[in-house]
C-alpha atoms as a PDB file:
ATOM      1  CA  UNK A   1     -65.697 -59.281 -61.177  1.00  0.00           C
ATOM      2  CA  UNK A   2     -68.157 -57.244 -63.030  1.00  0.00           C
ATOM      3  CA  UNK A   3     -70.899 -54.712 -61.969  1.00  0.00           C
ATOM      4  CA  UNK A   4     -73.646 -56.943 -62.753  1.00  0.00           C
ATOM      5  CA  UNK A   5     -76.035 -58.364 -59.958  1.00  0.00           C
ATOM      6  CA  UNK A   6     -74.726 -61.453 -58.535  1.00  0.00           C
ATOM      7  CA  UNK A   7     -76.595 -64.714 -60.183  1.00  0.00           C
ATOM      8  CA  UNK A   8     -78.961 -65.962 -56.948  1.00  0.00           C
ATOM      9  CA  UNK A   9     -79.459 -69.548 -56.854  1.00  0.00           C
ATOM     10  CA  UNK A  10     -80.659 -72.714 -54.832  1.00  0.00           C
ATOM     11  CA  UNK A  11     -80.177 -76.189 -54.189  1.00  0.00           C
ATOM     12  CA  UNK A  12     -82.916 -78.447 -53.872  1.00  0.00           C
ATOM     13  CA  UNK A  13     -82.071 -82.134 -52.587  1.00  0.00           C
ATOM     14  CA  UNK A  14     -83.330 -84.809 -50.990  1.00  0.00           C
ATOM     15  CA  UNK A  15     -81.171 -85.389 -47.408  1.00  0.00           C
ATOM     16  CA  UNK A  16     -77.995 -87.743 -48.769  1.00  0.00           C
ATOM     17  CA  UNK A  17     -78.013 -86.771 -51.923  1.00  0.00           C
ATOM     18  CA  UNK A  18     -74.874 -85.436 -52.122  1.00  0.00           C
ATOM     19  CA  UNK A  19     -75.964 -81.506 -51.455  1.00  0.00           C
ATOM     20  CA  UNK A  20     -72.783 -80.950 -49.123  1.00  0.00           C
ATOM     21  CA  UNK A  21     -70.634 -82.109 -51.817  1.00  0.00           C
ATOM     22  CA  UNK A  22     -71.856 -79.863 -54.311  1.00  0.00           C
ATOM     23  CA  UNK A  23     -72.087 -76.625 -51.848  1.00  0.00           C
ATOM     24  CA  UNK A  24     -68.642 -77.491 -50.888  1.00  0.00           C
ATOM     25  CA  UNK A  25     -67.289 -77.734 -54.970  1.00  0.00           C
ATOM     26  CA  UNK A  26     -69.156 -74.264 -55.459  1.00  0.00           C
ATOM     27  CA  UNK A  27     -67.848 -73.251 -52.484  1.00  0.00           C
ATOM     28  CA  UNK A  28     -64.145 -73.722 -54.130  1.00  0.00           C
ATOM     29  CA  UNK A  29     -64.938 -70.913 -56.578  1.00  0.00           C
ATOM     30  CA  UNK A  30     -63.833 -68.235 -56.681  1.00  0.00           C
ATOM     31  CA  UNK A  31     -66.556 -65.929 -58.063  1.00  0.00           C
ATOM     32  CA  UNK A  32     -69.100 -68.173 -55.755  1.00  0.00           C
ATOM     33  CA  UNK A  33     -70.663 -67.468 -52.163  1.00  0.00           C
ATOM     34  CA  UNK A  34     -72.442 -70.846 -51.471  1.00  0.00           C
ATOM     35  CA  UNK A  35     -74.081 -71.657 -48.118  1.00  0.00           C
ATOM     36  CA  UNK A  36     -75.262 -74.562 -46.778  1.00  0.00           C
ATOM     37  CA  UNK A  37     -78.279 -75.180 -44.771  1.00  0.00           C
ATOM     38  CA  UNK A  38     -79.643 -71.811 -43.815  1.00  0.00           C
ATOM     39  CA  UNK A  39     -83.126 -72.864 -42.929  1.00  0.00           C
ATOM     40  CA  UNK A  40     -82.127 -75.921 -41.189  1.00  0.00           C
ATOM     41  CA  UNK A  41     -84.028 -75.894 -37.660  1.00  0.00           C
ATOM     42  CA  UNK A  42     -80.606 -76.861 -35.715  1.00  0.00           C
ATOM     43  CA  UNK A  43     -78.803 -73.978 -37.319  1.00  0.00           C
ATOM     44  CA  UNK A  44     -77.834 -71.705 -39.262  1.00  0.00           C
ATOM     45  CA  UNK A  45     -74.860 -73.636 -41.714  1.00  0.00           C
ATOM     46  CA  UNK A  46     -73.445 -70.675 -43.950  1.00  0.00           C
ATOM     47  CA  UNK A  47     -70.571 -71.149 -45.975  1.00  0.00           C
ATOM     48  CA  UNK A  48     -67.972 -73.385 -44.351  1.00  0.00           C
ATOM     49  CA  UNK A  49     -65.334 -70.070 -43.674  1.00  0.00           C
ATOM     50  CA  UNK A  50     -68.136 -68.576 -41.173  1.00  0.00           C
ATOM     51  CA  UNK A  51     -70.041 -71.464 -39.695  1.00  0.00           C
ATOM     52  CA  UNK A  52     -68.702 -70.698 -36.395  1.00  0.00           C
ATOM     53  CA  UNK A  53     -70.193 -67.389 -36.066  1.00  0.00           C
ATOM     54  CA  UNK A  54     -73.682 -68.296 -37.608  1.00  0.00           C
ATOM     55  CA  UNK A  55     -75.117 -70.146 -35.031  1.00  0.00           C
ATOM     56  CA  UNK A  56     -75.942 -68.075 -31.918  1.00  0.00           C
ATOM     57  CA  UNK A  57     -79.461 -69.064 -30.472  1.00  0.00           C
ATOM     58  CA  UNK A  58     -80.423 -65.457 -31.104  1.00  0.00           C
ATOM     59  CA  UNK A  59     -79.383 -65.825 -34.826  1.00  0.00           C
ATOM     60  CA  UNK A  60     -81.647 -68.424 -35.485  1.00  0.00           C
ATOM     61  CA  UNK A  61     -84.506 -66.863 -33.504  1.00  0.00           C
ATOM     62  CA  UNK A  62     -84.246 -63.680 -35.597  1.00  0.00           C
ATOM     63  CA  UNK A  63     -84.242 -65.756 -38.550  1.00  0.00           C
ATOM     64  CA  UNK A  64     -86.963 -67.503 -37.894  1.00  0.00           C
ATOM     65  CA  UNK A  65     -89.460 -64.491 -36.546  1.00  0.00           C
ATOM     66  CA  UNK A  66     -88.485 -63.345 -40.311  1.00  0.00           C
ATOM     67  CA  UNK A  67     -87.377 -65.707 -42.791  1.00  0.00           C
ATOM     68  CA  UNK A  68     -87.884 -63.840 -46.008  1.00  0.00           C
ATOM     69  CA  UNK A  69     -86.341 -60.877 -44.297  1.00  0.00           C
ATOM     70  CA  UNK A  70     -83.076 -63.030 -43.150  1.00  0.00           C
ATOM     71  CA  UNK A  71     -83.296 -64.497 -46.751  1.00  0.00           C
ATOM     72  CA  UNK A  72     -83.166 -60.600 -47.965  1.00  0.00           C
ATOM     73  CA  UNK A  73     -79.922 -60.073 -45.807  1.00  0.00           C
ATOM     74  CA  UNK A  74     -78.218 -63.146 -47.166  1.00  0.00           C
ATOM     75  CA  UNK A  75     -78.790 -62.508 -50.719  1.00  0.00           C
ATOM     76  CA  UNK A  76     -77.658 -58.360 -50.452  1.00  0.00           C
ATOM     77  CA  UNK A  77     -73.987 -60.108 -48.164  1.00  0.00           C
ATOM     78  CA  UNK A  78     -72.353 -60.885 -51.890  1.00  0.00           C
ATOM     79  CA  UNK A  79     -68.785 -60.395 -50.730  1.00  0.00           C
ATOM     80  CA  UNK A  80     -68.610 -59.341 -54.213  1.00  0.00           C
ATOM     81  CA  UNK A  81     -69.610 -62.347 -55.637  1.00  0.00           C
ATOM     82  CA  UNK A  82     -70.872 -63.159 -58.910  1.00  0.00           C
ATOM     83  CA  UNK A  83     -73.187 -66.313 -57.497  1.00  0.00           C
ATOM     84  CA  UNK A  84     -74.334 -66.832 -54.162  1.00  0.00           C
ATOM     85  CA  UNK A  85     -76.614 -69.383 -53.209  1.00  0.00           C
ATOM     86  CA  UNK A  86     -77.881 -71.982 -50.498  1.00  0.00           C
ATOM     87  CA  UNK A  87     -79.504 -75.305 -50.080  1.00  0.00           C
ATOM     88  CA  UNK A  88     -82.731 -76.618 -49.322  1.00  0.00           C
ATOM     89  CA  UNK A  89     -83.690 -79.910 -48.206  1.00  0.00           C
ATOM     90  CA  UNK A  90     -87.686 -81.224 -47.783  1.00  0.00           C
ATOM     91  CA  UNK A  91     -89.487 -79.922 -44.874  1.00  0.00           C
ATOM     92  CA  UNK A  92     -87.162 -77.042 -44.395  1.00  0.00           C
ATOM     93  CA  UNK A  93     -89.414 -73.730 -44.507  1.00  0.00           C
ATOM     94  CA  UNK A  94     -92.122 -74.547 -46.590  1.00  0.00           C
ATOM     95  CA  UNK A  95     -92.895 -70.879 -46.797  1.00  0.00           C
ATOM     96  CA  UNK A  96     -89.064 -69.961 -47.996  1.00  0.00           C
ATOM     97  CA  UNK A  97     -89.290 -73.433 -50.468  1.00  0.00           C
ATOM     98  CA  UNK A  98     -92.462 -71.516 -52.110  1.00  0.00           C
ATOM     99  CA  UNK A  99     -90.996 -68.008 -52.311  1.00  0.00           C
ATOM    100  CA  UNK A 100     -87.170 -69.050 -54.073  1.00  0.00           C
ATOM    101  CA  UNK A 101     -89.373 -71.372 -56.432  1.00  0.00           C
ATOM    102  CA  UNK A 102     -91.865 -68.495 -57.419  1.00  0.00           C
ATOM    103  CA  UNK A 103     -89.060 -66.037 -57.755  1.00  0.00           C
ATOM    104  CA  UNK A 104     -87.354 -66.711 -61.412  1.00  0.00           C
ATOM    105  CA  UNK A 105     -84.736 -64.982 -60.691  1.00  0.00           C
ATOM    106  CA  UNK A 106     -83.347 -67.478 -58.541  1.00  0.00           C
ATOM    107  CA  UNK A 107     -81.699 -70.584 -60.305  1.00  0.00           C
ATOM    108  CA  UNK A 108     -82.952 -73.565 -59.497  1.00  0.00           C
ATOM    109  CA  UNK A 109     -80.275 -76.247 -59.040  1.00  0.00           C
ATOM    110  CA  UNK A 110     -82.420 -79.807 -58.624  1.00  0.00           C
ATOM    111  CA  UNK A 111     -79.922 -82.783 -57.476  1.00  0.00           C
ATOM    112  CA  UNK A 112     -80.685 -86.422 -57.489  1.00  0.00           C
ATOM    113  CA  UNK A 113     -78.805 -89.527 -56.057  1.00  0.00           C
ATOM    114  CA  UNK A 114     -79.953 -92.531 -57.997  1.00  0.00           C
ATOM    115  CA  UNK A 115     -79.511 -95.225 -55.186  1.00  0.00           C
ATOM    116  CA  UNK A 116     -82.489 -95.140 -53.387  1.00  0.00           C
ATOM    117  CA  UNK A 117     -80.833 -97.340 -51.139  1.00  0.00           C
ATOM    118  CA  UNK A 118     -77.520 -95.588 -50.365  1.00  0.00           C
ATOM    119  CA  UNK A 119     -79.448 -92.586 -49.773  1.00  0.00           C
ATOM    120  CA  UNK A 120     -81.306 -94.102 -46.889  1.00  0.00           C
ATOM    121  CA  UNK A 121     -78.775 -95.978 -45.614  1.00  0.00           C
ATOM    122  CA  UNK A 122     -76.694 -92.380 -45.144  1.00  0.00           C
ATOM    123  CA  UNK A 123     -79.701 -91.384 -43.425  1.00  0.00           C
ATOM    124  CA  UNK A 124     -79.808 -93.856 -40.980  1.00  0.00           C
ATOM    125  CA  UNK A 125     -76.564 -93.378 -39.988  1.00  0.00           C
ATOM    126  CA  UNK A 126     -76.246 -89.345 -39.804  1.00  0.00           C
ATOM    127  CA  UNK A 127     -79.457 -90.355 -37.538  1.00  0.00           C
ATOM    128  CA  UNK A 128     -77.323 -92.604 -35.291  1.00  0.00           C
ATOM    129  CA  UNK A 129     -74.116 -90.608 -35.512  1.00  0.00           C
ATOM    130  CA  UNK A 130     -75.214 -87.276 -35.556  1.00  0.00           C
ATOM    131  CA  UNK A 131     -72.605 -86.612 -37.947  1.00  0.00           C
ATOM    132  CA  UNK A 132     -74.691 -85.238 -40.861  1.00  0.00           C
ATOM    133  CA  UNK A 133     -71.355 -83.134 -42.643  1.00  0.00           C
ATOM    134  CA  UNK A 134     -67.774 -84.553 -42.747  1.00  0.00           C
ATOM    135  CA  UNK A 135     -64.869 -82.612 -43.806  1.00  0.00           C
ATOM    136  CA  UNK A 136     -61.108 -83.246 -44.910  1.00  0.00           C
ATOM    137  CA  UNK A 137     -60.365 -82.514 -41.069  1.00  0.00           C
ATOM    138  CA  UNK A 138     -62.942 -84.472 -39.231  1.00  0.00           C
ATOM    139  CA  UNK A 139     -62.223 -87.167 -36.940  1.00  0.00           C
ATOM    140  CA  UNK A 140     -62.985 -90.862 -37.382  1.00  0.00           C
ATOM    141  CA  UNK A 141     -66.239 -91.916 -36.553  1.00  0.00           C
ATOM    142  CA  UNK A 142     -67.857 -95.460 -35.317  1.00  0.00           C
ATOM    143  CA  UNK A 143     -70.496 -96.415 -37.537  1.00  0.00           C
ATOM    144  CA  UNK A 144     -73.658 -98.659 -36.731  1.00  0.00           C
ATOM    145  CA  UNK A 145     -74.850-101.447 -39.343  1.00  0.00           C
ATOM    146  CA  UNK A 146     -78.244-100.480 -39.787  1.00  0.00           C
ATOM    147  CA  UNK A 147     -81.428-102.487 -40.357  1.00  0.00           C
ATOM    148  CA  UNK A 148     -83.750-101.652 -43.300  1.00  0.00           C
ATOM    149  CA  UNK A 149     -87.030-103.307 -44.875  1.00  0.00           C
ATOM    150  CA  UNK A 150     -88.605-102.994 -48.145  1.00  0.00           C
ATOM    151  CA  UNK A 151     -91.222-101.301 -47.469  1.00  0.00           C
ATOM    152  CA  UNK A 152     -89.548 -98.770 -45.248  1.00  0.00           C
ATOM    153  CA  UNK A 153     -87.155 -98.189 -48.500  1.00  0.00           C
ATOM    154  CA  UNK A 154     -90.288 -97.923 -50.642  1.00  0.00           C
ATOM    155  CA  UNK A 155     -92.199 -95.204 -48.892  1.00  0.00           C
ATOM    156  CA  UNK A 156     -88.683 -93.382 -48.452  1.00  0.00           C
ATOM    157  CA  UNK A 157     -88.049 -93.375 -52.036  1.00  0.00           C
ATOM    158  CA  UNK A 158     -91.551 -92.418 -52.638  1.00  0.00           C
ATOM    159  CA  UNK A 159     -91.415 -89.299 -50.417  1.00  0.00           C
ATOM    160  CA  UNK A 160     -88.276 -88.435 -52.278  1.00  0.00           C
ATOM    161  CA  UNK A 161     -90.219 -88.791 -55.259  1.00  0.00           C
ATOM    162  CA  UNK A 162     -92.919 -86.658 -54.628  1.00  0.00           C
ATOM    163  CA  UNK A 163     -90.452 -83.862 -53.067  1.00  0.00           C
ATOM    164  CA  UNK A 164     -89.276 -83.381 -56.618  1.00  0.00           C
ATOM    165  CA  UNK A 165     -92.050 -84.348 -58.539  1.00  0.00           C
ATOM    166  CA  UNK A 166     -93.753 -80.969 -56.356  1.00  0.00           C
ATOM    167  CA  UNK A 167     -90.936 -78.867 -57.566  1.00  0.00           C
ATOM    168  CA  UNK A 168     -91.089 -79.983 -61.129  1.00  0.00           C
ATOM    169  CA  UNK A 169     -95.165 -79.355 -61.162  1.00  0.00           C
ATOM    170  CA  UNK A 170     -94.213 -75.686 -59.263  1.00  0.00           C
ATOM    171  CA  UNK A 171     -91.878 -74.789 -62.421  1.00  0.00           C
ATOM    172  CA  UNK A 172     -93.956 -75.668 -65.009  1.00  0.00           C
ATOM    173  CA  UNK A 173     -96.903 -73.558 -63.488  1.00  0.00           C
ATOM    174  CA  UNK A 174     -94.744 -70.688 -63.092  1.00  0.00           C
ATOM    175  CA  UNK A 175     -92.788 -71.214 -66.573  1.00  0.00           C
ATOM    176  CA  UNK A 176     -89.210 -71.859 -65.508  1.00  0.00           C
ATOM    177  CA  UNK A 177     -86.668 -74.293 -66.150  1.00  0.00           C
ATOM    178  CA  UNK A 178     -84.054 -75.632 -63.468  1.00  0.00           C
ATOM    179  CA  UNK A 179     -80.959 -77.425 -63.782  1.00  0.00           C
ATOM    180  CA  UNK A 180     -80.842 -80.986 -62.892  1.00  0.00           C
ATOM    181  CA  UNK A 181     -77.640 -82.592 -61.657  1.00  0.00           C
ATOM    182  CA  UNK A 182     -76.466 -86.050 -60.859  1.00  0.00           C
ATOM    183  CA  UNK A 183     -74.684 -87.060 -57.659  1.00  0.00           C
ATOM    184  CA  UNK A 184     -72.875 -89.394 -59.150  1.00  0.00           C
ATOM    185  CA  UNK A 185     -71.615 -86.963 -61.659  1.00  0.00           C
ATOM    186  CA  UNK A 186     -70.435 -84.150 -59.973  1.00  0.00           C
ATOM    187  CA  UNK A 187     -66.896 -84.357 -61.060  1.00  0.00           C
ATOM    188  CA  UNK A 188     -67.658 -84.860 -64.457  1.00  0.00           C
ATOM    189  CA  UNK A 189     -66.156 -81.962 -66.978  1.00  0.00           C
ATOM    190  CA  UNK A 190     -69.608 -81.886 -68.465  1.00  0.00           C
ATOM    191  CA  UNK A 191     -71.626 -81.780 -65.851  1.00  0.00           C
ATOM    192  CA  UNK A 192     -69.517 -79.291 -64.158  1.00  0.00           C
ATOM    193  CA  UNK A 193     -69.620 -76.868 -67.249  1.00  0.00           C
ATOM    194  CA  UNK A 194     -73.670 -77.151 -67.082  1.00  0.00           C
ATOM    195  CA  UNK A 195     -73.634 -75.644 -63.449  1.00  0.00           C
ATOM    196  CA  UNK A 196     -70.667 -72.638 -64.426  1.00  0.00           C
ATOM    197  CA  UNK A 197     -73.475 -71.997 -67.494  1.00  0.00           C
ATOM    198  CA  UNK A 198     -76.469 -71.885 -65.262  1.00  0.00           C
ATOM    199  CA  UNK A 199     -74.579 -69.451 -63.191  1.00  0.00           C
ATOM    200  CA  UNK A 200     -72.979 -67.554 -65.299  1.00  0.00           C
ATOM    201  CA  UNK A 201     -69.247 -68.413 -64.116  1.00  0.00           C
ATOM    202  CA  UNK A 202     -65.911 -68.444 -65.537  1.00  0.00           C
ATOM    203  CA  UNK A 203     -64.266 -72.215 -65.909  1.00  0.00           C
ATOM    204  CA  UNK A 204     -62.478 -73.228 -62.866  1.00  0.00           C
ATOM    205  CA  UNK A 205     -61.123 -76.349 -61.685  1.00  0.00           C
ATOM    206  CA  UNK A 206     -63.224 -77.324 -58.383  1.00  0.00           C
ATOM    207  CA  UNK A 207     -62.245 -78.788 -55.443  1.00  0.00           C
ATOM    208  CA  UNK A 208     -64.182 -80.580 -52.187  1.00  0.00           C
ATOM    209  CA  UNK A 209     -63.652 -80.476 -48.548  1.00  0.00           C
ATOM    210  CA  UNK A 210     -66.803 -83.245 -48.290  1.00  0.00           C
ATOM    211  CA  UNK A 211     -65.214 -86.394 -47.250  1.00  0.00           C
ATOM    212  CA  UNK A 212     -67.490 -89.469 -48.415  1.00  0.00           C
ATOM    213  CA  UNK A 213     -68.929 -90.631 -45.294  1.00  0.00           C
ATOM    214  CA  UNK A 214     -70.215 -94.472 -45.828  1.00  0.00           C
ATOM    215  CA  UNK A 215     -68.279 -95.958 -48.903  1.00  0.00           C
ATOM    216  CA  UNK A 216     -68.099 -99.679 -47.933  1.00  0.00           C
ATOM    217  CA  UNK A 217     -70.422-101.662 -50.146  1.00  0.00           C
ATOM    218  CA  UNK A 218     -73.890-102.080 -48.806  1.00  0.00           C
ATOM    219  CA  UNK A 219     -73.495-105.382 -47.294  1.00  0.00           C
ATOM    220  CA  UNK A 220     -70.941-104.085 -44.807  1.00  0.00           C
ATOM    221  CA  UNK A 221     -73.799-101.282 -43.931  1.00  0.00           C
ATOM    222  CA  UNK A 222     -76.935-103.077 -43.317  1.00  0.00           C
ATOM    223  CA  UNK A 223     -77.300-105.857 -40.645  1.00  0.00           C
ATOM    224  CA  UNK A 224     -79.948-107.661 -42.676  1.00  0.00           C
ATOM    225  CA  UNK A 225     -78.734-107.123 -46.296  1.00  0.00           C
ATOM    226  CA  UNK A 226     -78.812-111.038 -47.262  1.00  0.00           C
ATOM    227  CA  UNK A 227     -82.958-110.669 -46.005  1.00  0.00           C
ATOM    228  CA  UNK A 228     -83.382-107.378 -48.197  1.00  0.00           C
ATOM    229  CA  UNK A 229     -81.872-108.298 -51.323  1.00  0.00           C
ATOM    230  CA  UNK A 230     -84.658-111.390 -50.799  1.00  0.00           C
ATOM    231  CA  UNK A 231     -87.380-108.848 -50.276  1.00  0.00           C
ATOM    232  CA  UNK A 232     -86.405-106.751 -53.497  1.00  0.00           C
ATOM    233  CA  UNK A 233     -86.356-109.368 -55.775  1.00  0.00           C
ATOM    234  CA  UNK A 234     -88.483-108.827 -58.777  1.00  0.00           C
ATOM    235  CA  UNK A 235     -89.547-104.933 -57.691  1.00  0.00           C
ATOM    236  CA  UNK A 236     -88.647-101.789 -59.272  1.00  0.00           C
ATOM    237  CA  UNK A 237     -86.052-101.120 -56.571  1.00  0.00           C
ATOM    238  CA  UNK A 238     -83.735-104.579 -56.831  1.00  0.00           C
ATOM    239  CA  UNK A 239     -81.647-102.439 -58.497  1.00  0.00           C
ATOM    240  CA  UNK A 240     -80.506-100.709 -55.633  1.00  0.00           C
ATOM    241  CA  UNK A 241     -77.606-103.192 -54.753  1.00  0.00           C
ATOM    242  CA  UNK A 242     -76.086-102.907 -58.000  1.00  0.00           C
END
């Protein structure tokens, strides 16, 4: 550890884009503090040692009377680490998403899932389920097939679209750079050694406690897959079954 102040960063993903898994690699560091979903309206998910003792009605009343001021609190409770961080999702406290992106002090950490599809289709579930994290202890789970049409996939991946396309334009205005990761490439050597650069972090091998929640190819997930291939024929998103 060094004297320096701690590298401050945050996540910015679209829901299912493979957020937990990343929070939960960081998390495997040693020289990292990484949170999850601290501005989350259900809760307050902090790093995966203390979520039991983060989510006391009153705790998530005080944080939301002051959320720059819990924000404040979070970033000064380093544990002595050299990076500490959370994620953000769309929707969650618009006034805290505008702060951490005018601040350039914080890194910005921007992941993307490619699949459109897969992304929604994890949506729909968590919706179902509930179940929203799983972890290398959690129980089995039934899982509904779920019904999707095009143009329900469309507007999805268009709100995704415009979620980052509204971060990208808020960087450029404010001249700063982020770090853009791949879901799919999260274990990658590479990809890994971008995010220890961004943070400033010693190499270190990087494990997960995220369990991959819907694997099974996307036939065996949506009831009317034979009907939605159909539909997607010939559009930008036919590639989604891939």
């Amino acid at each position: 550890m060094t004297d320096a102040a701690p590298r401050r960063f945050v996540i910015l993903a679209a829901r299912r884009s493979g957020s937990n898994l990343l929070c939960s690699l960081l998390g495997s560091h040693p020289e990292v503090r990484c949170h999850h979903e601290l501005f989350n309206p259900k809760g307050i998910f902090t790093t995966l040692e203390e979520r039991d003792a983060a989510d006391a009605p009153q705790a998530i009343k005080a944080r939301d009377r002051d959320p720059l001021g819990f924000l404040d609190r979070v970033w000064a409770d380093t544990r002595q680490a050299r990076a500490i961080g959370f994620k953000m999702t769309p929707d969650q406290a618009p006034g805290v998403l505008a702060h951490v992106l005018a601040d350039p002090g914080i890194a910005k950490i921007v992941l993307r899932r490619r699949n459109a599809l897969r992304r929604l289709v994890s949506e729909r579930i968590a919706d179902a389920t509930g179940r929203w994290e799983a972890y290398d202890d959690a129980p089995p789970l039934a899982r509904p097939r779920v019904h999707v049409d095009a143009s329900e996939l469309a507007e999805h991946a268009a709100r995704v679209d415009a979620f980052h396309a509204g971060i990208e334009a808020a960087l450029r205005r404010s001249g700063q750079s982020s770090l853009s990761l791949r879901y799919e490439f999260l274990f990658d050597e590479d990809e890994q050694a971008r995010l220890f650069e961004c943070l400033g972090l010693s190499p270190h091998p990087l494990r997960t406690r995220s369990v991959h929640q819907n694997p099974e190819p996307l036939d065996q997930l949506i009831a009317n897959a034979a009907d939605l291939r159909r539909s997607l024929a010939g559009t930008p998103l036919a590639h989604v079954f891939d």
